[in-house]
C-alpha atoms as a PDB file:
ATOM      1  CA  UNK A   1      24.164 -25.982   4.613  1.00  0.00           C
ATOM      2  CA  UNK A   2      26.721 -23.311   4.868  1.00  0.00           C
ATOM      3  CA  UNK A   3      26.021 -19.783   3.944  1.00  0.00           C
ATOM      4  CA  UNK A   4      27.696 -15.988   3.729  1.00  0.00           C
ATOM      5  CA  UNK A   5      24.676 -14.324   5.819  1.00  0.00           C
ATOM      6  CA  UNK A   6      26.587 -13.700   8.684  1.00  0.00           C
ATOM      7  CA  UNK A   7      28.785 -11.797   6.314  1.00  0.00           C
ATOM      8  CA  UNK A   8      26.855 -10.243   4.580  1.00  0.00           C
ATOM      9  CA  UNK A   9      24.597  -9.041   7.282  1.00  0.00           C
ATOM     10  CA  UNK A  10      28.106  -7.296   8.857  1.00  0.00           C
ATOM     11  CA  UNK A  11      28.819  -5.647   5.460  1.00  0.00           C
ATOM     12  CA  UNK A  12      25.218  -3.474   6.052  1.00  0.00           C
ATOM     13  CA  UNK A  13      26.303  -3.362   9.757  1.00  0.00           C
ATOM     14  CA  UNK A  14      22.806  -5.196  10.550  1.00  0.00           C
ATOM     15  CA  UNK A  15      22.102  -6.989  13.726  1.00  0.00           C
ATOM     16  CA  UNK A  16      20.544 -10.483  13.399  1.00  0.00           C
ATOM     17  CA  UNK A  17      17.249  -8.286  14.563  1.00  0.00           C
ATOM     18  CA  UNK A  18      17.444  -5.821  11.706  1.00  0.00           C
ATOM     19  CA  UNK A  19      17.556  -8.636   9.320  1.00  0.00           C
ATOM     20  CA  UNK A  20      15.231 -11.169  10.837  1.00  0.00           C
ATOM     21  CA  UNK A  21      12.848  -8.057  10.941  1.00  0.00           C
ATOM     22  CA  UNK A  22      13.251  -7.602   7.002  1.00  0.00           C
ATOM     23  CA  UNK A  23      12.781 -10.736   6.371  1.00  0.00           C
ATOM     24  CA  UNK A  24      10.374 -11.212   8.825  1.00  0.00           C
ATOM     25  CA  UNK A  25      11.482 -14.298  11.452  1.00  0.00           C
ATOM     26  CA  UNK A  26      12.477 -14.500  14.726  1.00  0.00           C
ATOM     27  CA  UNK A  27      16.417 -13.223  15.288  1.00  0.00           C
ATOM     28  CA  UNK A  28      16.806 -17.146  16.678  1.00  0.00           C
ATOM     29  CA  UNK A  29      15.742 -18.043  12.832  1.00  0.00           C
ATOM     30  CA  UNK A  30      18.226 -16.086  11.261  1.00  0.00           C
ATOM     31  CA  UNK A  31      21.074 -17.020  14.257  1.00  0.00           C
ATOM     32  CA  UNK A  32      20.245 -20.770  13.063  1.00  0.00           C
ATOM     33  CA  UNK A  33      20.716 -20.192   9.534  1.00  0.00           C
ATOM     34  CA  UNK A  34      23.758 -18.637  10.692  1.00  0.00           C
ATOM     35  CA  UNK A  35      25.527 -21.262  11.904  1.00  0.00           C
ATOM     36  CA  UNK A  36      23.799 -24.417   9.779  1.00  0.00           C
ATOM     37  CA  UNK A  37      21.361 -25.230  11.956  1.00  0.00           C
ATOM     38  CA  UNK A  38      18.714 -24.630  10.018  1.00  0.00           C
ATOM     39  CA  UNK A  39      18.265 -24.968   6.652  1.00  0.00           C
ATOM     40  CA  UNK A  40      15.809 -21.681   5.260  1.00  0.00           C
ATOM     41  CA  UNK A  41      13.111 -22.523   3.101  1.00  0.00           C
ATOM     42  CA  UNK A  42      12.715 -22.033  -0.663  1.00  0.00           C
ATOM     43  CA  UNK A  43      10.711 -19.012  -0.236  1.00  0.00           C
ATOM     44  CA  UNK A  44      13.064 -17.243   2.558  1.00  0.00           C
ATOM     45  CA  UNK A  45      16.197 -18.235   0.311  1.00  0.00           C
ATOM     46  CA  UNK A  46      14.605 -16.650  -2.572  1.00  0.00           C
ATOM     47  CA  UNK A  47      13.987 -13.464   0.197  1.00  0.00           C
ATOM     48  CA  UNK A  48      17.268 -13.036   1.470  1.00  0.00           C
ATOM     49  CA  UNK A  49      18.761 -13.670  -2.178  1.00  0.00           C
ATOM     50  CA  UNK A  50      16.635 -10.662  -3.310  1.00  0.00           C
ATOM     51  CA  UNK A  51      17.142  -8.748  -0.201  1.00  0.00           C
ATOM     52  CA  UNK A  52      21.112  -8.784  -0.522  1.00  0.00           C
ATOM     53  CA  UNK A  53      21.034  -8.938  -4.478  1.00  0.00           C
ATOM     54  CA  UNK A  54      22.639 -12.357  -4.917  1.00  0.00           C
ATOM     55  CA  UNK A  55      22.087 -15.232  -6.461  1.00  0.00           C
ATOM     56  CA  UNK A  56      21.216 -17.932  -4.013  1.00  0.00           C
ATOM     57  CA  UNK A  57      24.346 -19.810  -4.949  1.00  0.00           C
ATOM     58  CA  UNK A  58      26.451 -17.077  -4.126  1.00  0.00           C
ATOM     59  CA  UNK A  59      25.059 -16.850  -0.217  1.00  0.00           C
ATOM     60  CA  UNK A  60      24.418 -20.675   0.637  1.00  0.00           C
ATOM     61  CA  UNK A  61      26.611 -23.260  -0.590  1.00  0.00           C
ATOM     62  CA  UNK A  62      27.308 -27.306   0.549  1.00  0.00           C
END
């Protein structure tokens, strides 16, 4: 699944650390979202949708 994070993680001027440590996951979690590898749950979509103020459809698309 594609996604904005990486984005909008740069826009705060956050690390993958800073954010994997708000949303609490490794950095390696939030590197694989990143790039597609992994596919965030529900519940940590719904996280870093509130955490960034977006709707979910507006940070991860197909």
């Amino acid at each position: 699944m594609n996604n904005c994070l990486k984005e909008l993680r740069a826009e705060r001027s956050w690390s993958q650390a800073d954010l994997a440590s708000a949303l609490d996951v490794s950095r390696q979690t939030v590197n694989a979202i990143e790039k597609g590898r992994y596919d965030p749950s529900l519940p940590l979509a719904f996280t870093i949708s509130q955490l960034f103020e977006r709707r979910i459809e507006e940070i991860f698309f197909p």
